[in-house]
C-alpha atoms as a PDB file:
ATOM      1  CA  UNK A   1     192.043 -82.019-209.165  1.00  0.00           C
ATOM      2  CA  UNK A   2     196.203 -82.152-208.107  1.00  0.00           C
ATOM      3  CA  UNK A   3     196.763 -81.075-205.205  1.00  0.00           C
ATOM      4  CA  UNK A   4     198.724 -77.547-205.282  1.00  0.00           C
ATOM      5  CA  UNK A   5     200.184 -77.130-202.106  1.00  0.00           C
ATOM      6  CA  UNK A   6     198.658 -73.730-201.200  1.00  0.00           C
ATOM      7  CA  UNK A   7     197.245 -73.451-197.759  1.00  0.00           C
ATOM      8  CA  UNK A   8     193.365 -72.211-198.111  1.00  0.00           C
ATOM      9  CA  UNK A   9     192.412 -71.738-193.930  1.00  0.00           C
ATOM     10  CA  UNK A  10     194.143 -71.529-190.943  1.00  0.00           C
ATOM     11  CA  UNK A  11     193.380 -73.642-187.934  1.00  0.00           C
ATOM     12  CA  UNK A  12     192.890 -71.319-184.406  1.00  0.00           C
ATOM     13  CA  UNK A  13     190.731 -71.905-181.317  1.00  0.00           C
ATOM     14  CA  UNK A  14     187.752 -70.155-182.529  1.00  0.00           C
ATOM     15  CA  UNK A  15     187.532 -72.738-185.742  1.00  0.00           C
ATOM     16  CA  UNK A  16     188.823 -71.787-189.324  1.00  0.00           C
ATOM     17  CA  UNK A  17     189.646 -69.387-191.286  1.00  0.00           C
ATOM     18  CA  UNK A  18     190.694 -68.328-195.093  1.00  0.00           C
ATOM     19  CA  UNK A  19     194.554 -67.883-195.582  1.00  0.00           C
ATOM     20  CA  UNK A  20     195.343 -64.714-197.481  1.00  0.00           C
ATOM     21  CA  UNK A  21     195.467 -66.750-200.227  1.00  0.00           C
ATOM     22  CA  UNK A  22     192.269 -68.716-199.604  1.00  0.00           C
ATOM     23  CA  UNK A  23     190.670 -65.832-199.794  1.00  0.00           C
ATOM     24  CA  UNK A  24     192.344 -64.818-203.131  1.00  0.00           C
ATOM     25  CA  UNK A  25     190.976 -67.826-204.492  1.00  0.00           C
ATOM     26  CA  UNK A  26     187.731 -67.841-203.077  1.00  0.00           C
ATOM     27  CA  UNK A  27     187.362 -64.565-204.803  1.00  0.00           C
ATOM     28  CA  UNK A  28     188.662 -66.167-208.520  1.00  0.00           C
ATOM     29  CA  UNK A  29     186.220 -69.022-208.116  1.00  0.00           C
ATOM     30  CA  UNK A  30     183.061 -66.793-206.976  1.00  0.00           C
ATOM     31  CA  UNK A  31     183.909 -65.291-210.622  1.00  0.00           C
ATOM     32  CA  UNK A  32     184.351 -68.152-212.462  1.00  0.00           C
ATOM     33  CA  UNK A  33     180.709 -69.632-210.725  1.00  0.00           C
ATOM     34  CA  UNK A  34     178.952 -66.279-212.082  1.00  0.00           C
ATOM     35  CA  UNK A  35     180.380 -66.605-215.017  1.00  0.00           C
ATOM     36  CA  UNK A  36     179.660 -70.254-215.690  1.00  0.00           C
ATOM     37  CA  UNK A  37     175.911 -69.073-214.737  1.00  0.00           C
ATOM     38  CA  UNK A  38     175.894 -66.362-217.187  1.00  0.00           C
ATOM     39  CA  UNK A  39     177.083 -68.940-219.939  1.00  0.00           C
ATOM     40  CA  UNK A  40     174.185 -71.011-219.251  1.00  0.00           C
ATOM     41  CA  UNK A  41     171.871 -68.552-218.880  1.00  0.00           C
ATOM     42  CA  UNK A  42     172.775 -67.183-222.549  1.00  0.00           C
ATOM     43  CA  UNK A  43     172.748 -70.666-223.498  1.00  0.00           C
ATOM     44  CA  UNK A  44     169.428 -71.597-222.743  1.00  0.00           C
ATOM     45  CA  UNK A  45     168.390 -67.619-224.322  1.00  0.00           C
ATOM     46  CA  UNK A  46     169.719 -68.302-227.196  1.00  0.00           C
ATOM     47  CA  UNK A  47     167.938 -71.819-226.995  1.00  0.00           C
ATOM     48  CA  UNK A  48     164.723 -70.406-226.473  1.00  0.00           C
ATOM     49  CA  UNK A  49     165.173 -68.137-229.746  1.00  0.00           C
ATOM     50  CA  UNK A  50     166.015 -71.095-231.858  1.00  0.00           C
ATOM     51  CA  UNK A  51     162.736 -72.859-230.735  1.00  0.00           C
ATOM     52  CA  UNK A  52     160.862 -69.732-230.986  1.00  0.00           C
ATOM     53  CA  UNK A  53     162.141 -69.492-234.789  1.00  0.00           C
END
């Protein structure tokens, strides 16, 4: 994956934490994970209703 330069966490005492912008893309790929689940649940639906025919 290139690199793109855009910081994700911030360093502090207590440990890390999400940059605003982490945290905008945390949110983007939490979305694209459910909807890559969806795609293979449909998939394997519509699967099941080819066998089933």
């Amino acid at each position: 994956m290139a690199e793109t330069g855009i910081a994700l966490f911030r360093r502090s005492a207590s440990g890390l934490e999400l940059t605003c912008d982490g945290a905008l893309l945390a949110a983007k790929a939490e979305q694209v994970l459910a909807a890559a689940s969806d795609f293979h649940r449909t998939a394997q639906s519509l699967t099941a209703r080819v066998r089933a025919s």
